[in-house]
N, C-alpha and C. Protein backbone atom coordinates (compact mmCIF):
# COMPACT_ATOMS: atom_id res chain seq x y z
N UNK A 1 36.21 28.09 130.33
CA UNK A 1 35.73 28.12 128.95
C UNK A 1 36.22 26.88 128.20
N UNK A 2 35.12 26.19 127.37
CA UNK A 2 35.54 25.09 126.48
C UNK A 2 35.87 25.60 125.08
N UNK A 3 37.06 24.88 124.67
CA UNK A 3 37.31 25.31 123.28
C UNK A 3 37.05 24.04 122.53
N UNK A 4 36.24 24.19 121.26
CA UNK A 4 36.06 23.14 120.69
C UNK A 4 37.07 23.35 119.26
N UNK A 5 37.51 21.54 118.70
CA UNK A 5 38.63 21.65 118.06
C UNK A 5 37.83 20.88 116.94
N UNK A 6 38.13 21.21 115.33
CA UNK A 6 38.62 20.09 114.65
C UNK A 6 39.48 20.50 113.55
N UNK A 7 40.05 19.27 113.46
CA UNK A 7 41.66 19.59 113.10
C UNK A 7 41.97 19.11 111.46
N UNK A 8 42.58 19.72 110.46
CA UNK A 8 42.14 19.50 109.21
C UNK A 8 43.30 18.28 108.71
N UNK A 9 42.93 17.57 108.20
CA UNK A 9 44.16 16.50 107.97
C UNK A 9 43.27 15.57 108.57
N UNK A 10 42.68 15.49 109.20
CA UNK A 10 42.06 14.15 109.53
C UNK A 10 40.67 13.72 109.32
N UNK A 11 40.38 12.89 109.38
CA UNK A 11 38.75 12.33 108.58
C UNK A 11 37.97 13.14 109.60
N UNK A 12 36.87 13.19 108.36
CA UNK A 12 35.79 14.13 108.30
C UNK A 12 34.95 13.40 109.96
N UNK A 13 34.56 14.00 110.70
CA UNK A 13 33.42 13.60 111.61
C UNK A 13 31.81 13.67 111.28
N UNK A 14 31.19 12.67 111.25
CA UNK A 14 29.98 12.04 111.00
C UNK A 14 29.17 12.15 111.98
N UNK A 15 29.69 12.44 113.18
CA UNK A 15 28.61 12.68 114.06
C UNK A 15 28.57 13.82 114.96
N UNK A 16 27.85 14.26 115.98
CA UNK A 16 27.86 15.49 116.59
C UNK A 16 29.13 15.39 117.57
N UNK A 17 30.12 15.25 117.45
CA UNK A 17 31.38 15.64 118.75
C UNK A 17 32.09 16.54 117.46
N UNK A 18 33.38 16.89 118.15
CA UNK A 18 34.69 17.28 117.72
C UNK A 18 35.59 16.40 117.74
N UNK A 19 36.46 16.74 117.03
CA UNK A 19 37.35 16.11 117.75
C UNK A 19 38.82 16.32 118.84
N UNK A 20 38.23 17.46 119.38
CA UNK A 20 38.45 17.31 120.72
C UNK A 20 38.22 18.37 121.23
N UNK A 21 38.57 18.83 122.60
CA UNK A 21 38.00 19.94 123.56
C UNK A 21 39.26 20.28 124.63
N UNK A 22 39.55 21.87 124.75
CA UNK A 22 40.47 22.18 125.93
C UNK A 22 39.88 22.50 127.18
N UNK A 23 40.25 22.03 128.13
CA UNK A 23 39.55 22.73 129.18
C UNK A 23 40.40 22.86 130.25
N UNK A 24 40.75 24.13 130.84
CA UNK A 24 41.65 23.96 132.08
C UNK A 24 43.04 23.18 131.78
N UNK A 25 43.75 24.06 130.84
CA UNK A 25 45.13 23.37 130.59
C UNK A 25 45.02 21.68 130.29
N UNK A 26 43.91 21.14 129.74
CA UNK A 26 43.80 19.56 129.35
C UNK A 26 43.25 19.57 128.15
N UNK A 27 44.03 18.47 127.27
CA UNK A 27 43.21 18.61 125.79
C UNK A 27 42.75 17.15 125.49
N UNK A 28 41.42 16.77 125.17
CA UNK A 28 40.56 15.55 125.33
C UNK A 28 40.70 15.45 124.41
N UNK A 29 40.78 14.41 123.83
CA UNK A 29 40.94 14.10 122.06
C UNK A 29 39.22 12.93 122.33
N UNK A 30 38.97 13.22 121.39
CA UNK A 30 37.15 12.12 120.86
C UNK A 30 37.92 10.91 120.78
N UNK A 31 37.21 10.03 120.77
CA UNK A 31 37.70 8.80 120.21
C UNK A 31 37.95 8.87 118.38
N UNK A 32 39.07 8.05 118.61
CA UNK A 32 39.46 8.15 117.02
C UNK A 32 39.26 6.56 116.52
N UNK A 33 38.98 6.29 115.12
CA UNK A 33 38.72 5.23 114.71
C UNK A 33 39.66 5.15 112.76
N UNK A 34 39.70 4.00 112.59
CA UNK A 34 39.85 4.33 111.43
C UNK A 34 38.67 4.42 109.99
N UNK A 35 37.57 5.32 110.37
CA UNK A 35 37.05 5.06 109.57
C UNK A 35 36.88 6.36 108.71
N UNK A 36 36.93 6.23 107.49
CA UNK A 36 37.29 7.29 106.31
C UNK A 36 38.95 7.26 106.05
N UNK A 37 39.40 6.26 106.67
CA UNK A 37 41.25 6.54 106.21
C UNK A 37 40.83 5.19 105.52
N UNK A 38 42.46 4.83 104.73
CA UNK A 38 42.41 4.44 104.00
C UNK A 38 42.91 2.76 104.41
N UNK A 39 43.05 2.61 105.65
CA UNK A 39 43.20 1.50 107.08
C UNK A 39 41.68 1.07 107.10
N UNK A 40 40.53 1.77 106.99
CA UNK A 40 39.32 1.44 107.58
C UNK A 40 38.74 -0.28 107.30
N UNK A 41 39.02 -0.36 106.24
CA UNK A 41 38.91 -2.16 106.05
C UNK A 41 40.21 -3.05 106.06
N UNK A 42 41.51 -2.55 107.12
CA UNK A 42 42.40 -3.27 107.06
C UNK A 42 42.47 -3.95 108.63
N UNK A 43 43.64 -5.02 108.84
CA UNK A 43 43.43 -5.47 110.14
C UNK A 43 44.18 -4.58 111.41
N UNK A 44 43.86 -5.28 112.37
CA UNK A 44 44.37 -4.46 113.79
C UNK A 44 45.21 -3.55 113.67
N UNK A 45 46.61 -4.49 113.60
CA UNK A 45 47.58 -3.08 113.59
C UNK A 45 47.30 -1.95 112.62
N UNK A 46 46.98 -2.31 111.25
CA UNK A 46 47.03 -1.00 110.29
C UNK A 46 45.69 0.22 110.73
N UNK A 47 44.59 -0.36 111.41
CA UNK A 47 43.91 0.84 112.23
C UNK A 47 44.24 1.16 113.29
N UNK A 48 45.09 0.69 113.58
CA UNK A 48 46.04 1.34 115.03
C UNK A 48 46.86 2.12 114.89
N UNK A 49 47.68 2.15 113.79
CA UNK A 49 48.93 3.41 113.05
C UNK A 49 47.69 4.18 112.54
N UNK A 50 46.42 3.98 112.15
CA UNK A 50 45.83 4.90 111.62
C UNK A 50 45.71 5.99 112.50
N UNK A 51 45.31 5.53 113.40
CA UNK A 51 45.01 6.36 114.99
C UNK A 51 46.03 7.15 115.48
N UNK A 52 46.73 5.92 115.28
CA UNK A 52 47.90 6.62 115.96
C UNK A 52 48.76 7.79 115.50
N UNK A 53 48.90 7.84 113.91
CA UNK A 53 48.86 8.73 113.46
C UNK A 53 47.98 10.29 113.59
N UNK A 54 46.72 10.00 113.80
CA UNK A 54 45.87 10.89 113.97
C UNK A 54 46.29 11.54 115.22
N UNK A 55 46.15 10.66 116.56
CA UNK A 55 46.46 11.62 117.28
C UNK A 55 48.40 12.13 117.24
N UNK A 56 49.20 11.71 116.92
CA UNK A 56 50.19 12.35 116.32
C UNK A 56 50.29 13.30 115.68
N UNK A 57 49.13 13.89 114.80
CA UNK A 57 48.99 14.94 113.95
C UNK A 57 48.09 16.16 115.06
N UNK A 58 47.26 15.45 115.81
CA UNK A 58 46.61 16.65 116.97
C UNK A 58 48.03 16.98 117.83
N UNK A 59 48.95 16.02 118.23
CA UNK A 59 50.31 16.66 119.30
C UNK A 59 50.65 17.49 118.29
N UNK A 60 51.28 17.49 117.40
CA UNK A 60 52.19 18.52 116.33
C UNK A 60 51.07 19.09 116.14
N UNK A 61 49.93 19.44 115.75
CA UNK A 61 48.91 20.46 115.77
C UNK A 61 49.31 21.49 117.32
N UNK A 62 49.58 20.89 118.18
CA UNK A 62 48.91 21.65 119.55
C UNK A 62 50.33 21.98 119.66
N UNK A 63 51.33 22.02 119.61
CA UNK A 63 52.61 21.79 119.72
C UNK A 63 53.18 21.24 120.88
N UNK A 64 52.68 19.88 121.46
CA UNK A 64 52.94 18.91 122.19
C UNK A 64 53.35 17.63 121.79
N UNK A 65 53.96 17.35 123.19
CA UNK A 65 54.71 15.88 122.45
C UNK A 65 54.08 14.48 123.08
N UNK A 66 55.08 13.52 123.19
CA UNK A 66 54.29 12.05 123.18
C UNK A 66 54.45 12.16 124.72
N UNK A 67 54.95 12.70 125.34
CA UNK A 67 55.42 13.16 126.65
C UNK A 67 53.90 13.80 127.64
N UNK A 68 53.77 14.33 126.91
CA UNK A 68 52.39 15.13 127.28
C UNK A 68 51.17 14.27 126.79
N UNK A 69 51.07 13.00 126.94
CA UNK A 69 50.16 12.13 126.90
C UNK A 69 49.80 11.56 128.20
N UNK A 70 48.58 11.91 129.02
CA UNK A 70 48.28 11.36 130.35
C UNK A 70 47.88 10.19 130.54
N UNK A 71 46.73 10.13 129.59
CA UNK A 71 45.69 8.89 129.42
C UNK A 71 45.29 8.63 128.12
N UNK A 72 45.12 7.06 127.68
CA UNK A 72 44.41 6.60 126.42
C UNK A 72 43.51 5.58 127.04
N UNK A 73 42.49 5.87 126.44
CA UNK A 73 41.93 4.26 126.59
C UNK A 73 41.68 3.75 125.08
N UNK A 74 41.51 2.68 125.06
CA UNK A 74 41.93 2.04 123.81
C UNK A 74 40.24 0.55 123.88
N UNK A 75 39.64 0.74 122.90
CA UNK A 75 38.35 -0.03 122.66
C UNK A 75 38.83 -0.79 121.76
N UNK A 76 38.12 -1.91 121.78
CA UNK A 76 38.67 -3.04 121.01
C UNK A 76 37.51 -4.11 120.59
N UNK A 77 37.88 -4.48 119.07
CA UNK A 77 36.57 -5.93 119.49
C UNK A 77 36.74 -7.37 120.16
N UNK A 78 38.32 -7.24 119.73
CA UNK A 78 38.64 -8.16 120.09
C UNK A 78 39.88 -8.78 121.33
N UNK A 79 39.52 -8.47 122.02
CA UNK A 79 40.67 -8.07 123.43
C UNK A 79 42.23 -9.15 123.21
N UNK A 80 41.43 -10.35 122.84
CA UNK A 80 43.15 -11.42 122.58
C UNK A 80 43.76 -10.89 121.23
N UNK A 81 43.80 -9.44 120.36
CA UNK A 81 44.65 -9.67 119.61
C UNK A 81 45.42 -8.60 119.77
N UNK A 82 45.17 -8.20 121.54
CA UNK A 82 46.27 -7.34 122.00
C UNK A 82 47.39 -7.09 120.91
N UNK A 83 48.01 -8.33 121.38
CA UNK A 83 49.22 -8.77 121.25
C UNK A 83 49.91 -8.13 120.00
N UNK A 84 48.67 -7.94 118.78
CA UNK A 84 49.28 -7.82 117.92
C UNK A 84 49.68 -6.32 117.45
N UNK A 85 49.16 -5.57 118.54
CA UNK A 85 49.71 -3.93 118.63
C UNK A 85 50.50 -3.81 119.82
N UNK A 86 50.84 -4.68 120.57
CA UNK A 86 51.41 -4.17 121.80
C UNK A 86 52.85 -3.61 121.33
N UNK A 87 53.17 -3.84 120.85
CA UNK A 87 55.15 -3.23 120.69
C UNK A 87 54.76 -1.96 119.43
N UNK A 88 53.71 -1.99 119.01
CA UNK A 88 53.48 -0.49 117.77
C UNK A 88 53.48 0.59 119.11
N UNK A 89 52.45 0.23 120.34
CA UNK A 89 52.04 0.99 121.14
C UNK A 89 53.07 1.82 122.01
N UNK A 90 54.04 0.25 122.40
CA UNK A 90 55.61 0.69 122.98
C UNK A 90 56.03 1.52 122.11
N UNK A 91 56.64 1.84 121.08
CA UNK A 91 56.97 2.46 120.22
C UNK A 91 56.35 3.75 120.13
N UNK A 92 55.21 3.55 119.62
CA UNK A 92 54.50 5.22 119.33
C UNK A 92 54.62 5.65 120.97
N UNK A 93 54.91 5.34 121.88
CA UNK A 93 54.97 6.32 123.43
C UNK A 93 56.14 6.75 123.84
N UNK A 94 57.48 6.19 123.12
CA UNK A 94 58.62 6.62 123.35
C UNK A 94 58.88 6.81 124.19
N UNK A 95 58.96 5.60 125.33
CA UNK A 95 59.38 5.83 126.64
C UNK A 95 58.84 6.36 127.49
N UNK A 96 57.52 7.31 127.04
CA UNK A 96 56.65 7.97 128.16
C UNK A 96 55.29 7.29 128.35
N UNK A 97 54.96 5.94 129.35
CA UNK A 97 53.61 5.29 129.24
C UNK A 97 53.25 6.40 129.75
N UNK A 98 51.97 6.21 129.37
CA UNK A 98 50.61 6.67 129.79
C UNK A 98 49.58 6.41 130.77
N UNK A 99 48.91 6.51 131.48
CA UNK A 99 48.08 5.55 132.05
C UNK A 99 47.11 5.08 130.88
N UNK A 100 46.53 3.92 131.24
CA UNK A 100 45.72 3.75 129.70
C UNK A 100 44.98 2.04 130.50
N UNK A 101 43.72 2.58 129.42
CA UNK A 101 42.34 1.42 129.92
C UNK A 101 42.35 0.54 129.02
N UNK A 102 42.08 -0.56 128.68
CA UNK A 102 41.79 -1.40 127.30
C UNK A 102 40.72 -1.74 127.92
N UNK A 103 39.20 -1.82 126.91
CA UNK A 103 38.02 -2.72 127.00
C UNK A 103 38.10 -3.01 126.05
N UNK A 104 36.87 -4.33 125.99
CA UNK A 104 36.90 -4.70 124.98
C UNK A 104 35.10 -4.32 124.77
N UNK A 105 34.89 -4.25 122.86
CA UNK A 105 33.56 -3.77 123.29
C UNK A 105 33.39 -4.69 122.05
N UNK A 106 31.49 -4.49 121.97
CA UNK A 106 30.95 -5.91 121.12
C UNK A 106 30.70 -5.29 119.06
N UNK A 107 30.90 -3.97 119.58
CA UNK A 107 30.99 -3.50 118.16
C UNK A 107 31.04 -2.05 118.06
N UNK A 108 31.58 -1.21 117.06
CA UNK A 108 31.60 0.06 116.69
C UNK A 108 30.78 0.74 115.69
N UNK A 109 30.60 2.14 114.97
CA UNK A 109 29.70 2.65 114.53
C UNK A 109 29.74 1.87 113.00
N UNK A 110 30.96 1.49 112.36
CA UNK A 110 30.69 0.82 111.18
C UNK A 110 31.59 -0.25 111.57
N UNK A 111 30.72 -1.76 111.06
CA UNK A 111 31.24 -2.89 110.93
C UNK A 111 32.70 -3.40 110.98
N UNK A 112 33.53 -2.44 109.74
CA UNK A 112 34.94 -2.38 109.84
C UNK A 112 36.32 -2.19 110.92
N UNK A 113 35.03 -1.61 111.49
CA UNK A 113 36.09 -1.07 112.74
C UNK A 113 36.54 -2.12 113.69
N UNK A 114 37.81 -1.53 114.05
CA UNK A 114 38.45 -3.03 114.77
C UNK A 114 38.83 -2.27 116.43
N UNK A 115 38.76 -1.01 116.35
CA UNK A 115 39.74 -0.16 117.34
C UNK A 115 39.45 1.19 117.36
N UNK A 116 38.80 2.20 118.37
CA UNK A 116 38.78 2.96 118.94
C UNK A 116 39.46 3.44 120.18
N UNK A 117 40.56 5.00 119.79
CA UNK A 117 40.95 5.23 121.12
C UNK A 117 41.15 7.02 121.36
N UNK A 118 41.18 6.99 122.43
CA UNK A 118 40.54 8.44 122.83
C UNK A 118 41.76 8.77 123.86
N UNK A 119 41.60 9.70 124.04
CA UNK A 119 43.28 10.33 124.68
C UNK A 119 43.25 11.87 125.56
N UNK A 120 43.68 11.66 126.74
CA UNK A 120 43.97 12.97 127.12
C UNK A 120 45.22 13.55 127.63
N UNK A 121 45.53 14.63 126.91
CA UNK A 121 47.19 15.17 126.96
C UNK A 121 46.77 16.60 127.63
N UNK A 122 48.00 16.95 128.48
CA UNK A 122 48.37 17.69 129.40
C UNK A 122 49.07 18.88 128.62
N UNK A 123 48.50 20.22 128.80
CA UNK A 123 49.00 21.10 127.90
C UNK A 123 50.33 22.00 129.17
């Protein structure tokens, strides 16, 4: 059985997903973006704490930790400005990497967007 989630504290969804789904002891988080926070027209890093926050608020929602993070993949427009989230990323994982994908892609649903990332944690 799929359980579909959305979780209050975080921006409204605009399109047909959730934001996220359990299935078989695994919880899929949608891709998260910063758009409707208050990051949405700011640069890299500040839509990256946006996110990152968000899914921080689904772990303490589910009552899981940064530990119980399997996989992220992380969308990007611009792949060379890695750099400028890589140690937020160290940080928000606290010692527990993840496996995790970076692409880079040529654009997102609104202009502003700099960063999409989607996540699956282990219940």
């Amino acid at each position: 059985m799929v359980e579909r989630i959305h979780y209050e504290g975080l921006p409204q969804i605009a399109g047909p997903y959730v934001h996220a789904t359990k299935h078989n002891q695994t919880l899929y988080i949608s891709g998260l973006t910063a758009y409707g926070t208050k990051a949405q027209s700011s640069d890299l890093p500040q839509q990256s704490q946006a996110i990152l926050n968000q899914i921080a608020t689904i772990l303490n929602c589910e009552q899981r930790l940064k530990s119980d993070l399997v996989k992220l993949t992380i969308f990007v427009r611009d792949i060379s400005q890695l750099a400028t989230i890589r140690e937020q990323l160290f940080e928000f994982y606290e010692g527990h990497l993840p496996a995790c994908s970076l692409v880079e892609v040529s654009q997102f649903i609104h202009p502003d967007l700099q960063i999409e990332i989607e996540a699956i944690v282990a219940l």
